[in-house]
Each structure stands twice: as structure tokens, then as C-alpha cells.
C-alpha atoms as a PDB file:
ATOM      1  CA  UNK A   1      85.937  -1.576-105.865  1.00  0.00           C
ATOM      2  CA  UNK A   2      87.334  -2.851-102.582  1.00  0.00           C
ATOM      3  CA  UNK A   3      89.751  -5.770-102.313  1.00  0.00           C
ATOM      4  CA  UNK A   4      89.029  -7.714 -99.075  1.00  0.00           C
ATOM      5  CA  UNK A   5      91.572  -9.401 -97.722  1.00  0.00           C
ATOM      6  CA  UNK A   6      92.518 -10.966 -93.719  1.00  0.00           C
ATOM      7  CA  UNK A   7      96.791 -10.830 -94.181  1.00  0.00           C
ATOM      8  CA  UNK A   8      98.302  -7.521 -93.491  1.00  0.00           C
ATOM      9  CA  UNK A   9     101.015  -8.935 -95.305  1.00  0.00           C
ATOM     10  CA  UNK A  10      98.914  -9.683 -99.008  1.00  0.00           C
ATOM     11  CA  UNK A  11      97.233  -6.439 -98.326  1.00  0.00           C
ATOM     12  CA  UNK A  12     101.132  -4.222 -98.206  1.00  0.00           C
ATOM     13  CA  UNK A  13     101.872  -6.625-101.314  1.00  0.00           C
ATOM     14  CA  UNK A  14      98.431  -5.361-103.024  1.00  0.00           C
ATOM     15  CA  UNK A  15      98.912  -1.476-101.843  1.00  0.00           C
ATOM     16  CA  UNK A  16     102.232  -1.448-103.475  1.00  0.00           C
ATOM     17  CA  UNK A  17     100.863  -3.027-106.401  1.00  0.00           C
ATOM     18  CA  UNK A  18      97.842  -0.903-106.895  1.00  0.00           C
ATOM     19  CA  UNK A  19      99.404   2.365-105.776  1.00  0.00           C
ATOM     20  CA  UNK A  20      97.897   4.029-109.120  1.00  0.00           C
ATOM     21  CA  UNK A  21      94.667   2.831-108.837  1.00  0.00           C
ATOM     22  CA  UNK A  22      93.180   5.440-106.804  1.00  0.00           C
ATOM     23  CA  UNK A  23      89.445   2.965-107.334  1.00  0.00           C
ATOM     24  CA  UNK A  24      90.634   0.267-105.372  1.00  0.00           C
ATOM     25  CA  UNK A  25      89.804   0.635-101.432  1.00  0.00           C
ATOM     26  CA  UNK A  26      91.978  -2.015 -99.394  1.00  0.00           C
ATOM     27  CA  UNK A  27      90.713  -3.082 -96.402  1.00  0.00           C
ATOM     28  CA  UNK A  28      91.188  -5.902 -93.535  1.00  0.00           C
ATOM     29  CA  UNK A  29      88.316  -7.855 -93.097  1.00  0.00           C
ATOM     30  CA  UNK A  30      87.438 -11.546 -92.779  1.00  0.00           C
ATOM     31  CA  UNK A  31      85.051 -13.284 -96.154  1.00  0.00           C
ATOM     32  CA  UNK A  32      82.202 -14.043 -93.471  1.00  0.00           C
ATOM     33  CA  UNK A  33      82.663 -10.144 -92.029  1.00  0.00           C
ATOM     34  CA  UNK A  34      82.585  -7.861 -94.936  1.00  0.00           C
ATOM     35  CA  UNK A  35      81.656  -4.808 -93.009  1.00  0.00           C
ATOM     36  CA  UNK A  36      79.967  -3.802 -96.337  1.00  0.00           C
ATOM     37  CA  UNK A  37      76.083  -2.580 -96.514  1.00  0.00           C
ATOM     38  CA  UNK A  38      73.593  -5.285 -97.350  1.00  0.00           C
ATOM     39  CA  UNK A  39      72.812  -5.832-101.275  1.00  0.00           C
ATOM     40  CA  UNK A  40      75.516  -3.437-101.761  1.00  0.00           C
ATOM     41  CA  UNK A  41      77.346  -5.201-104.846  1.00  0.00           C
ATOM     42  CA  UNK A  42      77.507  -6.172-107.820  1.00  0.00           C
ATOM     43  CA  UNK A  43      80.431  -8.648-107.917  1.00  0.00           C
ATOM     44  CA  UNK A  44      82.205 -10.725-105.375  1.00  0.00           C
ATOM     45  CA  UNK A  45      85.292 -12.002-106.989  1.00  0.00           C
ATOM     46  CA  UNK A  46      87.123 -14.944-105.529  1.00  0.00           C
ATOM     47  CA  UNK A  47      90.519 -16.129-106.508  1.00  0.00           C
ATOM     48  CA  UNK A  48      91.961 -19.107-104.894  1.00  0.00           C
ATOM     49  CA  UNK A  49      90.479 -18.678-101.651  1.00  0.00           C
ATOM     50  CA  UNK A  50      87.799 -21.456-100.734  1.00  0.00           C
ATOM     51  CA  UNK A  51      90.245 -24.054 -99.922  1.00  0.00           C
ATOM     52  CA  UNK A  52      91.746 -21.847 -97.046  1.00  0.00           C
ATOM     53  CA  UNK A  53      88.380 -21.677 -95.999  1.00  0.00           C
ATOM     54  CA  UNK A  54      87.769 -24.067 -92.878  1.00  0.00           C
ATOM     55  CA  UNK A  55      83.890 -23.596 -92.653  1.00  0.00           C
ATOM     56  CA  UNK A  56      82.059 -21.793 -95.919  1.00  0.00           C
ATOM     57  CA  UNK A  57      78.750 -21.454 -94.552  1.00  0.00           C
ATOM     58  CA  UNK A  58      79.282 -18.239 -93.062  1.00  0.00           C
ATOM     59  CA  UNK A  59      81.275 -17.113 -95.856  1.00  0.00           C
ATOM     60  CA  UNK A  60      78.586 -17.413 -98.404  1.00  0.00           C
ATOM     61  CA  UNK A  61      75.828 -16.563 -96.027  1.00  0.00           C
ATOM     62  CA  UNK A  62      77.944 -12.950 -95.914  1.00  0.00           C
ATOM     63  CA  UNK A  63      78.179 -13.113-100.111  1.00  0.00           C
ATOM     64  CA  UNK A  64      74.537 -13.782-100.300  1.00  0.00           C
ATOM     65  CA  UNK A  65      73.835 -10.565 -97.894  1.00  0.00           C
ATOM     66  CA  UNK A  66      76.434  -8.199 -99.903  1.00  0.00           C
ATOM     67  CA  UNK A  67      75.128  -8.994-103.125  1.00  0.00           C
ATOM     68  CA  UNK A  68      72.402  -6.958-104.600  1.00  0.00           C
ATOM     69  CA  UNK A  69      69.792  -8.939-105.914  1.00  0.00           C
ATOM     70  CA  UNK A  70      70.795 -10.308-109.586  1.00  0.00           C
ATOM     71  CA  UNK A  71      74.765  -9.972-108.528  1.00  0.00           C
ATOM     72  CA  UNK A  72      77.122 -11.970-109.090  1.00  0.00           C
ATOM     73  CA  UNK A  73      79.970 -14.711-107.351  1.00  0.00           C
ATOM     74  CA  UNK A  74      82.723 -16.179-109.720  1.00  0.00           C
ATOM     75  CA  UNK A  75      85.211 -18.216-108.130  1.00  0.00           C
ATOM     76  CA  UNK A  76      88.993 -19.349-109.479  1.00  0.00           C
ATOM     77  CA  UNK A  77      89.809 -22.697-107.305  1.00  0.00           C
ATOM     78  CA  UNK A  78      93.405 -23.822-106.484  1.00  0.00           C
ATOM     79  CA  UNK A  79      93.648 -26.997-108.428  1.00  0.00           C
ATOM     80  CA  UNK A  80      96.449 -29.284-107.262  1.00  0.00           C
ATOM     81  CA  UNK A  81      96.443 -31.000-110.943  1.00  0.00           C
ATOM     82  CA  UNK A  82      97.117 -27.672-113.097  1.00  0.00           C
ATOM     83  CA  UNK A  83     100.395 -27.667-114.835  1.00  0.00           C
ATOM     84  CA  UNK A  84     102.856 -25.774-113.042  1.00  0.00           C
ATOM     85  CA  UNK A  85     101.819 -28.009-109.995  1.00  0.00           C
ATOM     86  CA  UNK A  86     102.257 -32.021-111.571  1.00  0.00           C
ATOM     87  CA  UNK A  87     105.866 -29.908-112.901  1.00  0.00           C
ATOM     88  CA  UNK A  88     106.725 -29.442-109.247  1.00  0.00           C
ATOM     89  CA  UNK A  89     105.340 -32.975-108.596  1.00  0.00           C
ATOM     90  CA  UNK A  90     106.987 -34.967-111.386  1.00  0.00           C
ATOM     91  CA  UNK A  91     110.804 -32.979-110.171  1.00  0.00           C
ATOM     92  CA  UNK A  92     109.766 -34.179-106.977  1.00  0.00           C
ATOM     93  CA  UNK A  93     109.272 -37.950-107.961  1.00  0.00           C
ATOM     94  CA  UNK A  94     105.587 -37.534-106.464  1.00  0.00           C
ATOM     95  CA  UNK A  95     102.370 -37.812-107.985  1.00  0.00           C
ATOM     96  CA  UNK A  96      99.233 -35.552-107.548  1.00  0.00           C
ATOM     97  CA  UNK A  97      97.234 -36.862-105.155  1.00  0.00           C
ATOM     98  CA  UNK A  98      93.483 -37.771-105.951  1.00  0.00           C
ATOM     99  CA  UNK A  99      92.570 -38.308-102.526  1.00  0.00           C
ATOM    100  CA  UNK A 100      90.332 -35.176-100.491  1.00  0.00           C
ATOM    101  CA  UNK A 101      92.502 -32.191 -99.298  1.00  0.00           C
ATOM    102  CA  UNK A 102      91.776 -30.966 -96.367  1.00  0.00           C
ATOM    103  CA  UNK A 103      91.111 -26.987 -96.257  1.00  0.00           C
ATOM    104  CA  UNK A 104      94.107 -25.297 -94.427  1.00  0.00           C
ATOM    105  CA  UNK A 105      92.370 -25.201 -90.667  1.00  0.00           C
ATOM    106  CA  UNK A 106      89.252 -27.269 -91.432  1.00  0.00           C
ATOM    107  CA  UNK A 107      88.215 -29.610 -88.753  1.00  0.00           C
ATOM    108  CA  UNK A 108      88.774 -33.218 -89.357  1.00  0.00           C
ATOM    109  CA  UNK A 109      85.549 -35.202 -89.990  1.00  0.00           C
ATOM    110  CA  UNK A 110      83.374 -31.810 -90.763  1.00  0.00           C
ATOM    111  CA  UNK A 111      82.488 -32.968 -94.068  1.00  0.00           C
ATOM    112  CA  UNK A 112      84.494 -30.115 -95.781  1.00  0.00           C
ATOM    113  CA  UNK A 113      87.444 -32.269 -97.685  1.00  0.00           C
ATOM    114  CA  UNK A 114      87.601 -31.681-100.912  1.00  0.00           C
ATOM    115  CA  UNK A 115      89.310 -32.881-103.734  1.00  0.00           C
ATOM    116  CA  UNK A 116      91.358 -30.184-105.326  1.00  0.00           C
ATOM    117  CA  UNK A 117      90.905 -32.292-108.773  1.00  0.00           C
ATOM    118  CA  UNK A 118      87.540 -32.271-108.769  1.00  0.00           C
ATOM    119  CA  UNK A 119      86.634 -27.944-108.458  1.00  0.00           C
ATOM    120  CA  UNK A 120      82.713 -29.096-108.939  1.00  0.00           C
ATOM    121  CA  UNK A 121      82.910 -30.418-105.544  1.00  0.00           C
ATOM    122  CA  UNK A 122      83.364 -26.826-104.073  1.00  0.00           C
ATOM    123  CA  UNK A 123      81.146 -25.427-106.359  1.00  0.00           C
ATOM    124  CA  UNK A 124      78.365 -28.080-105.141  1.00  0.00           C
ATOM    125  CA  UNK A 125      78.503 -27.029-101.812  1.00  0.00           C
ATOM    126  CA  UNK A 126      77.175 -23.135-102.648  1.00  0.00           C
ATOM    127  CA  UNK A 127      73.790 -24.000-101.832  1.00  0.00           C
ATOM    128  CA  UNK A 128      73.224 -21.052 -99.476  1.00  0.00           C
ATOM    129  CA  UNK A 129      69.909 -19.526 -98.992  1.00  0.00           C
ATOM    130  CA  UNK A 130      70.348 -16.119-101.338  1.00  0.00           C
ATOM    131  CA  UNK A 131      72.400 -17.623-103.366  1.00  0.00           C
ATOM    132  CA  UNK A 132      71.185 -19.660-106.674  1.00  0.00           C
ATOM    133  CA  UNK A 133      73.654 -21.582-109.310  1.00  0.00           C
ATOM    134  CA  UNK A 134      73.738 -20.357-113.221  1.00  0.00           C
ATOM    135  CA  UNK A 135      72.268 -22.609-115.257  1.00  0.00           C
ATOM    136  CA  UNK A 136      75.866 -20.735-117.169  1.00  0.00           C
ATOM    137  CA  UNK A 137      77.777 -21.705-114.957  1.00  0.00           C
ATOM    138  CA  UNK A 138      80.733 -23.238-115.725  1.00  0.00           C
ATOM    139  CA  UNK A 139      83.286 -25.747-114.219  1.00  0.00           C
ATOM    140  CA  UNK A 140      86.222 -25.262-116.272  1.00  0.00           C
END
């Protein structure tokens, strides 16, 4: 298993935390630069990550190359409208806004704003050449 991630700092936070998990190999690398053998996996796991993600086409160009054929990609998406987040808001005296979010470094106008409320609207956009939708998948 290797956990891929670009922030020195998550990846100190993650050795700490896996120190007994001798399975896991950390390593610094970019989504869209893997630096992993082509139709080498079986799983690419992504957990709130899209939305930093200022231009996807590269990043699931590099998923479609890493995973063998029949693999998988499941991704978790940051949803601005889960509970712990209207909490925050409603302390605040804001509401959750409905409008498009903007990925963190995304150019304006490059047709990548997305509504966090709306999680289909990321998963629409993973029509990448390798890469097919489940008719199982699921928006939940």
C-alpha cells in the first residue's frame, strides 16, 4: 500500500500515525505524478482531495495509467453542507453557501467551480479516457 501525499507536513502526521504498519510506504509525490508503474494497482483511494485540486485532468489521466485494468477509484468529497460544518456555520450566524466553490488554486473562469453541495458535480467530470463510471456507483 503506499499513501501518496504532496505536504511534508501530512506525511510526518501520517508516519507518526502509521509507525506500526510496516505495509504502508509513504512517499512525496504529486496525484498527476505518481511515480508508480503503469496498471500497477488495484485501488486508488481518495479522501477529500479533489477540491484542492486546481486542474483534474492530469490527475485522473495519472489514475487511469496506475490502475490495472478492472481497478478501482472511490472518492470521499469535502461537502460544505455535512453536519459538523452548518454547526460551525449556524455559531457563526452564516449560512452554507449554495453558490460554486472555487478549488483552492483553480483559475477563475476554467470551468472547474464546483458546488461543494452538489458531490455529483465532481463525480461528472471523471470522464477521462481509461477511466469508465459504475453503473454502482454511488453519490451518497
Amino acid at each position: 500500500m503506499v499513501l501518496a501525499e504532496p505536504s511534508r507536513h501530512q506525511l510526518a502526521l501520517a508516519a507518526e500515525y502509521l509507525s506500526g504498519e510496516p505495509r504502508i510506504e509513504l512517499r512525496r509525490a504529486d496525484a498527476a505524478h505518481l511515480e508508480l508503474p503503469p496498471a500497477s494497482v488495484d485501488l486508488v483511494l481518495l479522501v477529500r482531495v479533489l477540491h484542492h485540486v486546481p486542474v483534474p485532468g492530469p490527475v485522473f489521466a495519472e489514475f487511469a495509467r496506475v490502475l490495472r485494468p478492472g481497478g478501482t477509484l472511490v472518492m470521499e468529497f469535502a461537502n460544505g453542507a455535512n453536519a459538523i460544518s452548518r454547526l460551525r456555520h449556524l455559531v457563526r450566524g452564516r449560512r452554507v453557501s449554495r453558490r460554486p466553490q472555487r478549488p483552492l488554486g483553480a483559475v477563475a473562469g476554467a470551468g472547474w467551480d464546483i458546488p461543494f453541495v452538489r458531490r455529483e458535480a465532481l463525480v461528472d467530470r471523471v470522464e477521462v479516457k481509461g477511466l469508465r463510471r459504475s453503473p454502482v456507483a454511488a453519490v451518497l
